[in-house]
Protein backbone atom coordinates (compact mmCIF):
# COMPACT_ATOMS: atom_id res chain seq x y z
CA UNK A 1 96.97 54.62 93.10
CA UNK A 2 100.35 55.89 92.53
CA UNK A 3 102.07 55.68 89.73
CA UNK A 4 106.11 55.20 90.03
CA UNK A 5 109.04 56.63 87.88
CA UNK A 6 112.53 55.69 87.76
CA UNK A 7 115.27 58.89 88.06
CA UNK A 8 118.16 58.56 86.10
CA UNK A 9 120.76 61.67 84.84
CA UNK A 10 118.80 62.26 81.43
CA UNK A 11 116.29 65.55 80.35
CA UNK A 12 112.88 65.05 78.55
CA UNK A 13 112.09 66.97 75.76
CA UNK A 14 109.08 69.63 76.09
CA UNK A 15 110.40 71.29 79.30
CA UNK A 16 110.20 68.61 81.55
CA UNK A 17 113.21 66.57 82.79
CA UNK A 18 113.77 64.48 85.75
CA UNK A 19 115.66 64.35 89.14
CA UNK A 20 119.16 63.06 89.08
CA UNK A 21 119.47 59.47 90.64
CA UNK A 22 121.60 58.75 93.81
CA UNK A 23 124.78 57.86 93.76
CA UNK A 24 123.82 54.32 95.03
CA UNK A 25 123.17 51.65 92.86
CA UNK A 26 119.62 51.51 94.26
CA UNK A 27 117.76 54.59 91.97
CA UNK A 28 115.21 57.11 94.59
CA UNK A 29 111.37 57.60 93.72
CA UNK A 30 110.87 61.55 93.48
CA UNK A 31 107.26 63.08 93.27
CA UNK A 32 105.70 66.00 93.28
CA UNK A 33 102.47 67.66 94.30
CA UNK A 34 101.19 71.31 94.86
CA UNK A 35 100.59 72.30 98.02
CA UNK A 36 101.02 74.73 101.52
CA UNK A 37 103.52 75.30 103.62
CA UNK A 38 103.08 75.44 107.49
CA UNK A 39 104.80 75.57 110.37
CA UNK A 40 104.72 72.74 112.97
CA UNK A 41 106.68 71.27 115.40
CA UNK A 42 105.72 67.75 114.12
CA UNK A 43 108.96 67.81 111.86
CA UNK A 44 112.42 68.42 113.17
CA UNK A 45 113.01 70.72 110.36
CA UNK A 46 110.29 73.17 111.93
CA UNK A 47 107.09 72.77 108.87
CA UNK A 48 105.07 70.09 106.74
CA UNK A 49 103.44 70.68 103.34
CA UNK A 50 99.81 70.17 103.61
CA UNK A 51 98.92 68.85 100.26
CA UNK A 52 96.03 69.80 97.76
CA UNK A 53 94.87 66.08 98.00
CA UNK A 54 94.89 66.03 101.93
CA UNK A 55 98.49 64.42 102.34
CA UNK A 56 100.65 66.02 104.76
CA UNK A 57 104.31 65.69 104.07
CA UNK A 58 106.64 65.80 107.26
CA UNK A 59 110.44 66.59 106.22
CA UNK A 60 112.82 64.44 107.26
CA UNK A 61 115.95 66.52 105.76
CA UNK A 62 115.39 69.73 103.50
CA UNK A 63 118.26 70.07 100.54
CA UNK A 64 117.27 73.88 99.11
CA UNK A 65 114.08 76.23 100.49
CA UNK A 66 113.41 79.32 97.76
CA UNK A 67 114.03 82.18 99.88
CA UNK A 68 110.71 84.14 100.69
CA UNK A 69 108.66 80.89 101.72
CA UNK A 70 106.93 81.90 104.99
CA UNK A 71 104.33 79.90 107.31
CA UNK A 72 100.71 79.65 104.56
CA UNK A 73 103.23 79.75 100.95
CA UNK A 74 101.70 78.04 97.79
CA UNK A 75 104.62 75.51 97.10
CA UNK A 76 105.43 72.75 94.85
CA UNK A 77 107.69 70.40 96.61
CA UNK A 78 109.74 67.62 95.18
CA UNK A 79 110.27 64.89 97.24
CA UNK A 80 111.07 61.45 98.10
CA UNK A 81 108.89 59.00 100.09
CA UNK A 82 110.74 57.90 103.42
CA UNK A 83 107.61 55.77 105.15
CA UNK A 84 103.47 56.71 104.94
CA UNK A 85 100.60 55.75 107.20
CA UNK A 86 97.79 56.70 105.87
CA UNK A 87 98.46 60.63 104.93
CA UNK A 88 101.04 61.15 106.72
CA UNK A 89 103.87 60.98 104.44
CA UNK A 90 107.49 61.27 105.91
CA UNK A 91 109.82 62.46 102.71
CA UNK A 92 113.45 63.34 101.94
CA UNK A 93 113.44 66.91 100.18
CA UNK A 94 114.93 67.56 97.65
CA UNK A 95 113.86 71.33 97.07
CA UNK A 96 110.43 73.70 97.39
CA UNK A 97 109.71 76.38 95.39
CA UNK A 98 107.08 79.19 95.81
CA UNK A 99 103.73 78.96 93.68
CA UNK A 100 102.83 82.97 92.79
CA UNK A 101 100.03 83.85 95.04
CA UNK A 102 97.73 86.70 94.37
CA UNK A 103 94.03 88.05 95.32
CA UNK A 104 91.21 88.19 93.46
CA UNK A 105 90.11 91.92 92.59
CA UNK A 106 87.31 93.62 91.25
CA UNK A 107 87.81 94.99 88.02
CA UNK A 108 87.44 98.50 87.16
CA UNK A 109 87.36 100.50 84.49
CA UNK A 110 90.42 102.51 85.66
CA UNK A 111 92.14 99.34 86.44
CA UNK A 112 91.04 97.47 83.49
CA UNK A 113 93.93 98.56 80.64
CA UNK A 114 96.68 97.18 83.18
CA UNK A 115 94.75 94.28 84.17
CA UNK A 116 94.47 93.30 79.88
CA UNK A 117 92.53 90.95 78.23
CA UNK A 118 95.50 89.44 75.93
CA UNK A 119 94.87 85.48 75.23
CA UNK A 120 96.15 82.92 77.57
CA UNK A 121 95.62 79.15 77.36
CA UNK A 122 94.29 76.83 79.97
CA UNK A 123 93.72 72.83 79.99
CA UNK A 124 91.24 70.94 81.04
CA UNK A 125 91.87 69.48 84.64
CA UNK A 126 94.10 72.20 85.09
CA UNK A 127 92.24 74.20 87.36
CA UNK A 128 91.45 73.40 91.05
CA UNK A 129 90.34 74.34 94.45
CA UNK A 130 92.05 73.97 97.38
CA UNK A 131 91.53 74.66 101.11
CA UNK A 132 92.09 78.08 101.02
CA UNK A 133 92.76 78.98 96.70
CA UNK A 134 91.66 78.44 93.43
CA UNK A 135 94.79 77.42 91.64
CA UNK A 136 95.87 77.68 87.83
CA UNK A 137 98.35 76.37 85.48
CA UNK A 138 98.16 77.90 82.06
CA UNK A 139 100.75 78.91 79.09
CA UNK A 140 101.40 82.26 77.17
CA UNK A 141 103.08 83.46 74.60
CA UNK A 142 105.94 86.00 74.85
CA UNK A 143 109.46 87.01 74.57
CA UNK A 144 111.55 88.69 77.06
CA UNK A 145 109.14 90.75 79.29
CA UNK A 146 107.46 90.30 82.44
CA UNK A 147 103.95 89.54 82.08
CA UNK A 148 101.03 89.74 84.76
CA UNK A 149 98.55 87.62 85.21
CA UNK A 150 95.17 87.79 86.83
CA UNK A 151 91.82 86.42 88.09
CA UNK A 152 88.83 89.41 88.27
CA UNK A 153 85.54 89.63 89.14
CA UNK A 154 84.17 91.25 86.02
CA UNK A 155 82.27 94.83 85.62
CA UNK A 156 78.56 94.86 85.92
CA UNK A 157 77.12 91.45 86.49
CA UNK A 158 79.06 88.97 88.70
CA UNK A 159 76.94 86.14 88.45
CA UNK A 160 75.55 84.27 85.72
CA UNK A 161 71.86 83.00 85.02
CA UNK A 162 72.45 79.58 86.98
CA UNK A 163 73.73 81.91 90.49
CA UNK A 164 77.57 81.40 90.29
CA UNK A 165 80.10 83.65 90.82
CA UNK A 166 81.76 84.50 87.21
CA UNK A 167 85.52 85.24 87.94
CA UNK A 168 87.99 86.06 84.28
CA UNK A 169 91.39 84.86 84.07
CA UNK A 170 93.05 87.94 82.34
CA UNK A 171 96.88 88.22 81.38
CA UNK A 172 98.63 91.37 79.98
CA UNK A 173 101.45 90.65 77.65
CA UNK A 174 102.86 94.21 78.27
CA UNK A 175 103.37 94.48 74.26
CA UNK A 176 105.33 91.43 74.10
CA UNK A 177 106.64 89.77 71.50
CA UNK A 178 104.45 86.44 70.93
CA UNK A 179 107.56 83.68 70.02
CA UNK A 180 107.95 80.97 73.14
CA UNK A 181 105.65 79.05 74.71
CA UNK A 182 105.86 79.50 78.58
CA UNK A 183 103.73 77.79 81.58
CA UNK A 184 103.08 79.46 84.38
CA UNK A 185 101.26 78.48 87.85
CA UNK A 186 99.29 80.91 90.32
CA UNK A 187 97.57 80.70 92.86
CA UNK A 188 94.12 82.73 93.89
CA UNK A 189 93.03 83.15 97.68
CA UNK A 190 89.40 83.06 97.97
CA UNK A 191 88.92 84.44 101.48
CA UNK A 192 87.86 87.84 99.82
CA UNK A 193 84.64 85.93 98.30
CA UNK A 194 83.25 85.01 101.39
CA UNK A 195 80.28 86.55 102.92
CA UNK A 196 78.73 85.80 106.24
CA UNK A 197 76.89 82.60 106.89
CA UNK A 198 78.59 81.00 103.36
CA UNK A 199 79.40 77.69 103.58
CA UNK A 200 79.60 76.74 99.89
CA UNK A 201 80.11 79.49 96.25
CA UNK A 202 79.48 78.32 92.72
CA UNK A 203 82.10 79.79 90.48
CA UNK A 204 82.39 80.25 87.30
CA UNK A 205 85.91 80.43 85.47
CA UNK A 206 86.80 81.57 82.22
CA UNK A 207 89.32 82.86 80.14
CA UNK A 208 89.94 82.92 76.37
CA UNK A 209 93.07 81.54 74.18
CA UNK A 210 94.67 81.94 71.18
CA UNK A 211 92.46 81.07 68.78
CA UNK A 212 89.50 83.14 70.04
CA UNK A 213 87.94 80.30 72.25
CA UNK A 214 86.76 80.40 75.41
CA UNK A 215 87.72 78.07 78.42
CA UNK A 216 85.39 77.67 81.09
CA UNK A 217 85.26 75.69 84.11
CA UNK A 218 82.77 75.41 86.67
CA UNK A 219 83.54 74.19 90.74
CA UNK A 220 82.07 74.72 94.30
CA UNK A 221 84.19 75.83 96.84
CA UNK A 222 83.77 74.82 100.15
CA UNK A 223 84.68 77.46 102.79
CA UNK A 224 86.95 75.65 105.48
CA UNK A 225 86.77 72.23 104.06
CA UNK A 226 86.90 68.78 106.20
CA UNK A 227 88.76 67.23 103.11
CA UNK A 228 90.31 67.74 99.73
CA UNK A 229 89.81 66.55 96.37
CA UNK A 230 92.85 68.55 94.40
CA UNK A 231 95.87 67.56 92.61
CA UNK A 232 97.69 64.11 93.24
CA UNK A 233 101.11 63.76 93.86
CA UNK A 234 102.73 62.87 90.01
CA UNK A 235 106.27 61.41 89.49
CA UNK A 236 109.48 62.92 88.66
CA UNK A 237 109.58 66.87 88.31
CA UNK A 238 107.15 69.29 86.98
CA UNK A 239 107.48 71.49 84.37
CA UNK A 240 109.75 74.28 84.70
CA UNK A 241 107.10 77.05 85.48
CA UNK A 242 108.69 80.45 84.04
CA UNK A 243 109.46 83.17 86.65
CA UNK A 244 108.78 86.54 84.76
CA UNK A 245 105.00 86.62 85.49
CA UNK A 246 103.44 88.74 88.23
């Protein structure tokens, strides 16, 4: 069930804030979801979203594109809902922006000083598969320099005593300065995992935070998957995911 959230011209504390209202008296639904961009000739504007939940949104007018997105981008969309059958959503949108996209790489000991080990901090249901990428959100600490951020398959063993995969979510400050909270989303592609004849991998995540605890989270991910079980669409706009990661 969807929840619903009226727009008006006001900002929420905490780094979130909502989508302006129209100029009507009538106030617009906006939502957003995470999702992949594809291009199709089912939409006069030339793409739809497929969604991590298995909507597909079909653009009925486009207001702002970040320049870059190409046919198989991570986006986040924001959006309102113009009619639905079933999942097919037709939406008014109001703009996309890219979700960083990187591959998952064996780490090395030559590689492993860049790659860092520096604490990062991830929340429960805040880490999911999709059809093709195992996507994070997660917050840092830091200043005024770009950090990088990401997911390894560690040195030595790579699977634990139960059979999964172990992959690390590392971040490198780069010596920054540790005085604002930022979020950050990424996503991982998965294709370099797979292995002839694999239809399912067990996969271990982890990563470690601030105060010296581990986060772990544990999934199957289903190599060309018949259906999805990711993120929901939420109302209103997400948080304002900082741009100087890489």
């Amino acid at each position: 069930m969807k929840l619903k959230i009226k727009l008006g011209m006001f900002v929420l504390a905490s780094l979130f804030f909502m989508v302006a209202c129209s100029s009507s008296d009538e106030t617009e639904n906006y939502w957003y979801s995470y999702g992949t961009y594809l291009d199709s000739d089912l939409s006069d504007e030339g793409f739809i979203m497929k969604m991590d939940n298995g909507d597909t949104l079909i653009p009925v007018s486009v207001d702002y594109i970040q320049e870059g997105i190409v046919d198989g981008s991570r986006v986040i969309p924001i959006y309102s809902i113009v009619t639905e059958e079933g999942n097919l959503i037709n939406v008014k949108v109001s703009k996309i922006e890219a979700i960083l996209t990187k591959p998952i790489i064996q780490l090395t000991e030559e590689i492993a000083d860049s790659i860092g080990n520096d604490p990062v901090t991830v929340w429960d249901g805040n880490v999911w598969f999709s059809e093709n990428h195992l996507n994070v959100i997660f917050s840092y600490l830091g200043s005024n320099k770009v950090h990088s951020i990401n997911l390894v398959k560690p040195i030595g063993e790579q699977l634990d005593d139960e059979g999964r995969q172990i992959l690390e979510f590392r971040h490198n400050d780069n010596g920054d300065f540790n005085n604002i909270q930022y979020t950050g989303i990424v996503s991982f592609d998965m294709s370099s995992l797979y292995q002839d004849g694999m239809d399912t991998l067990a996969v271990l995540f982890k990563s470690h935070d601030y105060y010296a605890e581990d986060f772990t989270w544990e999934g199957t991910f289903v190599f060309n998957p018949d259906d999805f079980s990711g993120k929901a669409a939420e109302p209103g706009e997400p948080i304002q995911f900082v741009k100087s990661i890489k």
